[in-house]
C-alpha atoms as a PDB file:
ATOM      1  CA  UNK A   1      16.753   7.055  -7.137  1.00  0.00           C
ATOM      2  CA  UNK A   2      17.331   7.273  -4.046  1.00  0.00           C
ATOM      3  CA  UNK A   3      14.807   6.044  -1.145  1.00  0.00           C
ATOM      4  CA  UNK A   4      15.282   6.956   2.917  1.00  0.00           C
ATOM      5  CA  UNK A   5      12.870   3.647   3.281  1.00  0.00           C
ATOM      6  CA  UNK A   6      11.490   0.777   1.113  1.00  0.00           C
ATOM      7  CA  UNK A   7       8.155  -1.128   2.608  1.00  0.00           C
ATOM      8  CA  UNK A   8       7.819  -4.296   0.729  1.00  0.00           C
ATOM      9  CA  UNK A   9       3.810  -5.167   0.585  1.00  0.00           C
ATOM     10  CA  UNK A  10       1.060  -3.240   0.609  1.00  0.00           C
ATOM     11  CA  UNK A  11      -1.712  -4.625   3.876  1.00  0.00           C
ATOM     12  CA  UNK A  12      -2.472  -3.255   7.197  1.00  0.00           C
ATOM     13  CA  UNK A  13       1.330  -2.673   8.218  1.00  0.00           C
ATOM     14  CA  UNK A  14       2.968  -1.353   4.496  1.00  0.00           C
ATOM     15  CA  UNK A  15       0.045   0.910   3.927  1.00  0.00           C
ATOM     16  CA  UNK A  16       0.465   2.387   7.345  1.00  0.00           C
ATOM     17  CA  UNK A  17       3.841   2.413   7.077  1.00  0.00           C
ATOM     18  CA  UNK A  18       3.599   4.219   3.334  1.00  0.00           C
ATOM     19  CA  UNK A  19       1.151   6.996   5.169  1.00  0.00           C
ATOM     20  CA  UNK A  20       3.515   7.708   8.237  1.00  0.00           C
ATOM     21  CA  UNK A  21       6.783   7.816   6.185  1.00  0.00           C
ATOM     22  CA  UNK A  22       4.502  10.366   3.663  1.00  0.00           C
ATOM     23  CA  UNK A  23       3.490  12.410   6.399  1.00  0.00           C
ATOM     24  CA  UNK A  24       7.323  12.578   7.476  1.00  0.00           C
ATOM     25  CA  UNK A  25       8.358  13.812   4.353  1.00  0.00           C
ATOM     26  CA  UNK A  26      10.455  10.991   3.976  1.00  0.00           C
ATOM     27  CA  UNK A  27      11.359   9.543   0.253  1.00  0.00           C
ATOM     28  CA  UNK A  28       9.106   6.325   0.538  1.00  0.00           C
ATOM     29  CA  UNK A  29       8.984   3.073  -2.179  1.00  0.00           C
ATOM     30  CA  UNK A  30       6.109   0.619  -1.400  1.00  0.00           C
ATOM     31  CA  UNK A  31       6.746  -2.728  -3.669  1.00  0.00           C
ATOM     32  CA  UNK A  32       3.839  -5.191  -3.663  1.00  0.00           C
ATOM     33  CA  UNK A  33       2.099  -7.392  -5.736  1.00  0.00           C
ATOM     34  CA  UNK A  34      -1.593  -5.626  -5.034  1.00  0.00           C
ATOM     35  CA  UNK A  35      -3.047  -3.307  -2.671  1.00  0.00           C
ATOM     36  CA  UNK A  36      -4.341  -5.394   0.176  1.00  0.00           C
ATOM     37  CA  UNK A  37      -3.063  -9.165  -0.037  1.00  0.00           C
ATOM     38  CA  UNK A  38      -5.674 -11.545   1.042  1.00  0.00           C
ATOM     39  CA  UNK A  39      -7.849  -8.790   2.578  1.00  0.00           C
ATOM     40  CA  UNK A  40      -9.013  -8.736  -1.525  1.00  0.00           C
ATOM     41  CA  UNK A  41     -10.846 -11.672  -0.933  1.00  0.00           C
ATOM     42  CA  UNK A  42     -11.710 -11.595   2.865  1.00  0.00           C
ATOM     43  CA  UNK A  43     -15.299 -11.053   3.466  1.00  0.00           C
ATOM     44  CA  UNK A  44     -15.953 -10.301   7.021  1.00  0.00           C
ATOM     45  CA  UNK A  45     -13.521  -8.659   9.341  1.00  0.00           C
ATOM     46  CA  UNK A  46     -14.809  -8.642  12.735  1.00  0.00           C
ATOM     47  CA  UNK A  47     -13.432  -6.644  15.580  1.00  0.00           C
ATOM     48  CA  UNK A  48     -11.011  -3.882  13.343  1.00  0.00           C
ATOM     49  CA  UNK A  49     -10.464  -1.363  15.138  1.00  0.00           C
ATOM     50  CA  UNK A  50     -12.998   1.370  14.744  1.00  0.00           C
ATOM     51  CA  UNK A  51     -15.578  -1.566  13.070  1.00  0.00           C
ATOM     52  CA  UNK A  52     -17.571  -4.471  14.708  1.00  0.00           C
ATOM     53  CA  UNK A  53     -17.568  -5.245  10.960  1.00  0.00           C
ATOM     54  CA  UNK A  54     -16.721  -4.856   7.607  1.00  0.00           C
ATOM     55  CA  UNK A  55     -16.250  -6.574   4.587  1.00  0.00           C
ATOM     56  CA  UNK A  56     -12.331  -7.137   3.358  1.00  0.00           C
ATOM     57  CA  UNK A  57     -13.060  -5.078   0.086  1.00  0.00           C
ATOM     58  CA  UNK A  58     -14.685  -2.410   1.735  1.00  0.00           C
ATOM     59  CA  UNK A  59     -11.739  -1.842   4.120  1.00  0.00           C
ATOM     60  CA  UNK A  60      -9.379  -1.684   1.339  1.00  0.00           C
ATOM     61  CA  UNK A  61     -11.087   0.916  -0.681  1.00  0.00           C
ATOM     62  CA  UNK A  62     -10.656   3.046   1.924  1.00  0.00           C
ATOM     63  CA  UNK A  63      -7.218   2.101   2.668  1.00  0.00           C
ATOM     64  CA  UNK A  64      -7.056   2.970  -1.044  1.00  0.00           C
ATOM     65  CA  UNK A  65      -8.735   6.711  -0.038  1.00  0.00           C
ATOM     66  CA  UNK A  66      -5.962   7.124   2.360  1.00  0.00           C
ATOM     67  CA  UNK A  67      -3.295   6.134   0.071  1.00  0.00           C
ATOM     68  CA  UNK A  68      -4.390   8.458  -2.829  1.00  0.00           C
ATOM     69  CA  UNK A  69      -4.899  11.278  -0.019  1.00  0.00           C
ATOM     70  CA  UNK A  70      -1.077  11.406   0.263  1.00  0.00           C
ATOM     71  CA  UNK A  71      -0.842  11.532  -3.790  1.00  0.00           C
ATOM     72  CA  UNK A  72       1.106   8.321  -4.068  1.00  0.00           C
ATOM     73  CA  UNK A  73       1.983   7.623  -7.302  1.00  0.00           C
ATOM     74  CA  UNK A  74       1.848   4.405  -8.669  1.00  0.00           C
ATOM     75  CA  UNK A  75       3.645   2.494 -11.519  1.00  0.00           C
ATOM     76  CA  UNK A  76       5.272  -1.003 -12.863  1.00  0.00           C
ATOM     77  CA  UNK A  77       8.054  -2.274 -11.130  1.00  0.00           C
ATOM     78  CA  UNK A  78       9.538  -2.367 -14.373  1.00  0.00           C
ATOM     79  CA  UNK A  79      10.038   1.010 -14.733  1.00  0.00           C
ATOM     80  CA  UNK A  80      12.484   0.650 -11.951  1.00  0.00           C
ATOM     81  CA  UNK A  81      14.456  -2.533 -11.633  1.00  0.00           C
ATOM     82  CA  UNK A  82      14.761  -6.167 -13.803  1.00  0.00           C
ATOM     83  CA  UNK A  83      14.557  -7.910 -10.789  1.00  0.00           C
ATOM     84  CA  UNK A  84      10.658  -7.256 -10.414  1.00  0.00           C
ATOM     85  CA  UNK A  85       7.725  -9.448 -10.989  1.00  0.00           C
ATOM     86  CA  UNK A  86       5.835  -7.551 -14.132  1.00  0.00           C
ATOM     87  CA  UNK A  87       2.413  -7.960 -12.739  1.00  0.00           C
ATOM     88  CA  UNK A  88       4.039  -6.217  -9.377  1.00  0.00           C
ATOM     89  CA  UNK A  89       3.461  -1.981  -9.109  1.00  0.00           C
ATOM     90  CA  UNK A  90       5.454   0.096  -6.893  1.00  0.00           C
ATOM     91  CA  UNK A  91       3.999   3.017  -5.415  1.00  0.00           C
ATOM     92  CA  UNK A  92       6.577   5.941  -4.443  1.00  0.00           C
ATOM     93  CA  UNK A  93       6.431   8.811  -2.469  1.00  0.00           C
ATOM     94  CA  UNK A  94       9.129  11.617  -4.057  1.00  0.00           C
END
């Protein structure tokens, strides 16, 4: 297949990235190793904008909402290349 971008991990700048290249229409891959990064295991954020604060998993679950609101399916990397971790998913945007 075919992508017009790739965005290789999945925090604040992939998942935006991911959205705006959905909302574009464009053919999008996201390839990361989790949803997140360190955010996972972050628990207080202070000053993010639109929060004095909030707890790391709590912002990812609704990065998450946002994600699944542009019905990004997600898979193993396996499924699409040998050269992938197998704990790894990639999330694509037809």
């Amino acid at each position: 297949m075919v992508y017009d971008t790739i965005i290789i991990g999945a925090v604040w700048a992939g998942i935006t990235a991911c959205i705006y290249a959905a909302r574009k229409k464009m053919n999008a891959l996201l390839i990361s190793a989790d949803i997140g990064g360190q955010i996972n295991t972050t628990w207080g954020i202070e000053n993010y904008i639109g929060y004095q604060f909030i707890e790391g998993p709590e912002l990812i679950d609704k990065f998450n909402t946002q994600l699944t609101r542009i019905a990004l399916p997600s898979t193993d990397r396996r499924d699409y290349d040998n050269h992938a971790s197998p704990r790894s998913p990639v999330c694509h945007h037809p």
